[in-house]
Structures are given as structure tokens and as C-alpha cells.
Protein backbone atom coordinates (compact mmCIF):
# COMPACT_ATOMS: atom_id res chain seq x y z
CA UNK A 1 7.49 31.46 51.99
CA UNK A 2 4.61 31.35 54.53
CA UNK A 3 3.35 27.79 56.20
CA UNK A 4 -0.25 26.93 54.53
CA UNK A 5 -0.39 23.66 56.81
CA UNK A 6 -1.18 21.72 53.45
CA UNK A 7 1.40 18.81 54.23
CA UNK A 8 0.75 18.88 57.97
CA UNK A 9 -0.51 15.63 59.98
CA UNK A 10 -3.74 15.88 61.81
CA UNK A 11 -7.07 16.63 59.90
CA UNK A 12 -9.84 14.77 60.29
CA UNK A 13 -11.36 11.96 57.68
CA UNK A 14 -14.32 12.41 55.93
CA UNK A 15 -15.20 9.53 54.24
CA UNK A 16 -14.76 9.20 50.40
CA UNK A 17 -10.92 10.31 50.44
CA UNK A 18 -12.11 13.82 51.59
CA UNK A 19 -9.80 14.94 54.76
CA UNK A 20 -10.13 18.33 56.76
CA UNK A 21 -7.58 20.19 58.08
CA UNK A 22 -7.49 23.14 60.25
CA UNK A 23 -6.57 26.62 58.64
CA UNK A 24 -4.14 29.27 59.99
CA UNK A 25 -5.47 32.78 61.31
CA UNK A 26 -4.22 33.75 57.32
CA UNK A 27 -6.01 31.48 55.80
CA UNK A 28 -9.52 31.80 57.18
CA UNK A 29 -8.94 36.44 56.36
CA UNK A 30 -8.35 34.88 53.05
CA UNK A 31 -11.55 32.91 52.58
CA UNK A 32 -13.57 35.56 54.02
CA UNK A 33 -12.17 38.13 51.86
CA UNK A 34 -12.77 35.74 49.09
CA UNK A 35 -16.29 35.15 50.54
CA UNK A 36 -16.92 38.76 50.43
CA UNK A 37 -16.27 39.38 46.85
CA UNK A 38 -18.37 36.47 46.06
CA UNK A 39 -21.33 37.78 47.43
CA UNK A 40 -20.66 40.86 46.41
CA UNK A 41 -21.61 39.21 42.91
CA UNK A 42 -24.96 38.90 43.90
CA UNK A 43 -24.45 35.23 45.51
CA UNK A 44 -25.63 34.46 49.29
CA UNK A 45 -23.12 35.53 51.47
CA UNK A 46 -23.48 32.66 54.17
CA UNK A 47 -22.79 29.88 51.43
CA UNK A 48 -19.75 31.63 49.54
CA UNK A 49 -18.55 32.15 53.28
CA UNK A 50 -18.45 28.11 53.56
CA UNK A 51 -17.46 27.34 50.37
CA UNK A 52 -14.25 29.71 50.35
CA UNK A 53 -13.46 28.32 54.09
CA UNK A 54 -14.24 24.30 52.42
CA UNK A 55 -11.76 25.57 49.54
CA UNK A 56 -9.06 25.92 51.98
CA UNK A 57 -9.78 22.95 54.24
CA UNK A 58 -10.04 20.26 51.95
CA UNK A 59 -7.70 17.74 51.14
CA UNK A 60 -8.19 15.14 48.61
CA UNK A 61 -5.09 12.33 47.94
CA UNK A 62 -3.00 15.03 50.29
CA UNK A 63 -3.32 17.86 48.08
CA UNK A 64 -5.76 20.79 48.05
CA UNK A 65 -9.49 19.48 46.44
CA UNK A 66 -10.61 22.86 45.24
CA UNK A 67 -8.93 26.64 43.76
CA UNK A 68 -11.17 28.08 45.56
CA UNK A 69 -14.52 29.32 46.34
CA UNK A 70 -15.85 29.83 43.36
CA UNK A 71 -14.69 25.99 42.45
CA UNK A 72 -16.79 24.32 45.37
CA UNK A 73 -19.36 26.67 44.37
CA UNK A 74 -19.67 24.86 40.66
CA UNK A 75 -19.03 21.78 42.14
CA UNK A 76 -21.13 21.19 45.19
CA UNK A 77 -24.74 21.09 45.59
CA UNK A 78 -25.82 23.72 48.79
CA UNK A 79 -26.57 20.80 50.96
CA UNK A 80 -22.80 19.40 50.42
CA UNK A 81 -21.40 22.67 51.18
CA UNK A 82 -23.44 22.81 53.96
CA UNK A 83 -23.18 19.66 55.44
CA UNK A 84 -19.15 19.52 55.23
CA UNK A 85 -18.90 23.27 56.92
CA UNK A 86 -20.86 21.79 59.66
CA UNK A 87 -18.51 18.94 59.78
CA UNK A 88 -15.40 21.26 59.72
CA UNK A 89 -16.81 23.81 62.26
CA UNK A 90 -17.61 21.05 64.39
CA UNK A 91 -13.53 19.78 63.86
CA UNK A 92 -12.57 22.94 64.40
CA UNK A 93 -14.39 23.54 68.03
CA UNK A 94 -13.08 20.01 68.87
CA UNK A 95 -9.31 20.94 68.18
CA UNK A 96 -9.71 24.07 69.39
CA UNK A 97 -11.88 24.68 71.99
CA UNK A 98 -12.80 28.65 73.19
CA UNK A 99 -12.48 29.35 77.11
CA UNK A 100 -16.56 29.56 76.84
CA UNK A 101 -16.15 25.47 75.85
CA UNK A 102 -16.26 25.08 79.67
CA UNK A 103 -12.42 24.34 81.71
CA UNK A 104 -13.43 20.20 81.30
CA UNK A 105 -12.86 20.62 77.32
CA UNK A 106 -10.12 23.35 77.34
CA UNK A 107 -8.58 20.72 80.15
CA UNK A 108 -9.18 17.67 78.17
CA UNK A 109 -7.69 19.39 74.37
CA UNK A 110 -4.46 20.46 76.47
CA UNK A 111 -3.69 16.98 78.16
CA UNK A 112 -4.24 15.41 74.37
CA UNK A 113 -1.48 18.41 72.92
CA UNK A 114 0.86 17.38 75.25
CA UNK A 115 0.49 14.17 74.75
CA UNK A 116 1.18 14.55 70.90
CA UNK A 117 4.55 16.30 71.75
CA UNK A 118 7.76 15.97 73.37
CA UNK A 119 8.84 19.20 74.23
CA UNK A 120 7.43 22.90 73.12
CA UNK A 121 10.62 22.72 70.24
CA UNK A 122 8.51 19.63 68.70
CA UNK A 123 7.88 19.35 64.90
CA UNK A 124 8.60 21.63 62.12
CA UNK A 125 10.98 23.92 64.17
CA UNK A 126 13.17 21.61 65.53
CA UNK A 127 15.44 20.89 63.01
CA UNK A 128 16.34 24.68 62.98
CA UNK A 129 16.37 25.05 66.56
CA UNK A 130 19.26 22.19 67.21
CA UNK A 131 21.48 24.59 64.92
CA UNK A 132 21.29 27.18 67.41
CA UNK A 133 22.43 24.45 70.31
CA UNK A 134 25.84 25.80 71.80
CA UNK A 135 28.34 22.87 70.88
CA UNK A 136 30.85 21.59 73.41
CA UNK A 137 34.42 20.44 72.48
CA UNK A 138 36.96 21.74 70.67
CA UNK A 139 34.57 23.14 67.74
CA UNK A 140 33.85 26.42 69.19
């Protein structure tokens, strides 16, 4: 089963109990796709293309607020959709900052990573990793 990041810490708080979180590589092909067929249907491509990404990214109560694109679509005025893409894309260039963010920013988001973890083996991965660890003792 693949990792969708849903149960993940990190995000970012919107107000209202709305939460962002980041989306795999996966995910965003997914919205776009989704996007795509959207428009496709006559709708304007620029707001399906925020609405499938907000489908992804928001959380409400720690579970996914929307089914998908066609859901925020229904359920959001433009502006909304608008306003919390901005909010997102503006999340996303903070977490994840391009090398054309300038080498202060790229600097500054790598000395706050390593802060947030012990060792490159940190979260999700290290349980399974320490069953690889060569034992010592008679065990072997």
C-alpha cells in the first residue's frame, strides 16, 4: 500500500479546523489528472486545477475534508478555492523552497529539517530499519 501522508505530522493550520498538508510527487499527477478531466467538462481549468490540489491537501478533524475535486467544486465559492490555494502554495514554497528561493532560504529550510530529526533513519522507517541491525551475542 503506498504512503498518502494523510496521518503525517506537519501541515500547517488554517483557522476553522482546516489544516494543510503537503502532497507527495503522486499525489499532485493525481490532482492534475483529475484537474484535467474537469475542465475537460467545460469548467475553467485554473480553478479545477486548485480545487483537485485543495481536495488532496485538506485535512479536517485529521481526516481528508473533500473526495475530490469535483467535491470542493460544489462546496466552495471561487474566492475560497482561491484564497486557500494561495495559502497552500505559499506553505508549500515555505517547506520546500526551489534553488531559485535564493541559498539564505534553501540554508534556513535545511538547518530547520535537521533540527526536526535525529538521524537520516528518523520517523516512519525506523522501526523497519532496527530489524536489519546485525545483533551481537549468542543469537546469531
Amino acid at each position: 500500500m503506498r504512503d498518502n501522508f494523510w496521518n503525517r505530522p506537519g501541515g500547517t493550520e488554517l483557522g476553522g479546523g482546516w489544516r494543510a498538508r503537503l502532497l507527495s510527487a503522486w499525489e499532485a499527477m493525481e490532482a492534475r489528472a483529475e484537474a484535467e478531466t474537469l475542465a475537460a467538462e467545460g469548467r475553467d481549468p485554473a480553478l479545477c486545477a486548485n480545487a483537485c490540489l485543495l481536495a488532496r491537501a485538506l485535512l479536517r478533524r485529521g481526516r481528508p475534508a473533500f473526495a475530490g475535486g469535483k467535491e470542493v467544486l460544489e462546496g466552495m465559492t471561487a474566492g475560497q478555492i482561491g484564497e486557500l490555494a494561495r495559502r497552500w502554495s505559499a506553505f508549500d514554497r515555505e517547506s520546500n523552497p526551489s534553488v531559485l528561493s535564493g541559498e539564505e532560504t534553501v540554508e534556513q529550510a535545511k538547518k530547520a529539517w535537521s533540527t526536526r530529526r535525529k538521524s537520516a533513519f528518523g520517523g516512519a522507517c525506523s522501526k523497519h530499519f532496527t530489524l536489519c541491525l546485525p545483533r551481537r551475542g549468542s543469537g546469531r
